[in-house]
Protein backbone atom coordinates (compact mmCIF):
# COMPACT_ATOMS: atom_id res chain seq x y z
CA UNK A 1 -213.30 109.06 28.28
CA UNK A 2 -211.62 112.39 28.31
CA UNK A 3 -209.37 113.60 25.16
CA UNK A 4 -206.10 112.41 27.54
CA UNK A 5 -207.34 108.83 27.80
CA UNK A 6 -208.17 108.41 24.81
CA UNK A 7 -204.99 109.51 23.38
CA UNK A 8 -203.30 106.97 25.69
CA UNK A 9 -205.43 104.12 24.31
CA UNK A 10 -204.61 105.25 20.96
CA UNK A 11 -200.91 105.29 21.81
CA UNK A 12 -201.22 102.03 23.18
CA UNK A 13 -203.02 100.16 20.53
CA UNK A 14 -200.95 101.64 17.79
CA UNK A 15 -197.96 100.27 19.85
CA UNK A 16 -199.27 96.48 20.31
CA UNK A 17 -200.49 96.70 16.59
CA UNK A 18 -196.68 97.47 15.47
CA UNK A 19 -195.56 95.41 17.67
CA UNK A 20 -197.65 92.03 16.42
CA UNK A 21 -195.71 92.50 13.39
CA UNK A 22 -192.57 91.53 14.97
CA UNK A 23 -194.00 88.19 15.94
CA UNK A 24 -194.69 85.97 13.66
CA UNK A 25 -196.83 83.53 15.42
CA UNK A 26 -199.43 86.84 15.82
CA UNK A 27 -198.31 88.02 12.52
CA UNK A 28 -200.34 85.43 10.62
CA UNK A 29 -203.61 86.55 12.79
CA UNK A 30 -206.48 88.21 10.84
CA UNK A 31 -205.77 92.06 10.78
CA UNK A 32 -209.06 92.48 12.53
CA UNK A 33 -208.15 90.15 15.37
CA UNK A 34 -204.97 91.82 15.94
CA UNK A 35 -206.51 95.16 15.47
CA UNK A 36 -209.95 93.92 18.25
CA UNK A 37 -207.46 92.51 20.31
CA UNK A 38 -205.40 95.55 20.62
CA UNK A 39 -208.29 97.58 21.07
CA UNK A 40 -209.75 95.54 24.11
CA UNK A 41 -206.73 94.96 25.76
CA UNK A 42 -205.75 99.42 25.41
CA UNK A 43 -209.35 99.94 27.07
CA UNK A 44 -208.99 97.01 29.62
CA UNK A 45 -205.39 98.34 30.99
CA UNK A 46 -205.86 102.21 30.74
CA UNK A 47 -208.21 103.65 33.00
CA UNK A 48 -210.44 100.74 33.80
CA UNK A 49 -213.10 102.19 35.77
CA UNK A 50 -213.26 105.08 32.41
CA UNK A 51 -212.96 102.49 29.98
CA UNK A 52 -214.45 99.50 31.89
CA UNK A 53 -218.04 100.30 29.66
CA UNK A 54 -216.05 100.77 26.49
CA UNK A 55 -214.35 97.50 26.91
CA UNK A 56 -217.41 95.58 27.77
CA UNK A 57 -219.11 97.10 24.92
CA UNK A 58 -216.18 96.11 22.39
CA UNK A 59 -216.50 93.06 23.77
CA UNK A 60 -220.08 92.41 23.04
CA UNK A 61 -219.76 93.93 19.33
CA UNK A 62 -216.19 91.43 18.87
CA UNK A 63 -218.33 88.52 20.00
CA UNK A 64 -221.70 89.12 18.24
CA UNK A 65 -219.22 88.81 14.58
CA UNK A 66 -217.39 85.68 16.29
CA UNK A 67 -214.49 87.05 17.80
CA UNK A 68 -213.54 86.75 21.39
CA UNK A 69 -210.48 87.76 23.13
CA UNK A 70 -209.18 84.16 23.64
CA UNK A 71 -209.26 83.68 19.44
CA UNK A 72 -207.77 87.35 19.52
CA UNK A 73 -204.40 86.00 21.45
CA UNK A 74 -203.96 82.58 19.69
């Protein structure tokens, strides 16, 4: 990903990280859940043919310590 995209993803996942503190039903989620979650849906929404790899390589890390995106929006 260039510098621009990544800066959007950035932007993005700070955004839907502040944001989860608003809510408390997502408030109470681990930190790293929240913070995975964020992450995977930035990559998956901005750019997804840049950022299509990225995502499915998140995803494999997320998954291979337990984490996958459905526990990541509960």
């Amino acid at each position: 990903m260039d510098m621009q995209v990544q800066d959007m993803v950035s932007e993005l996942v700070d955004y839907q990280i502040n944001l989860s503190m608003t809510k408390s039903e997502i408030s109470i989620a681990k930190a790293s859940h929240i913070a995975i979650a964020s992450l995977l849906n930035a990559t998956k929404c901005i750019c997804p043919e840049e950022a299509g790899n990225l995502h499915e390589h998140l995803r494999d890390i997320s998954l291979s310590f337990g984490i996958d995106e459905k526990s990541c929006t509960r």
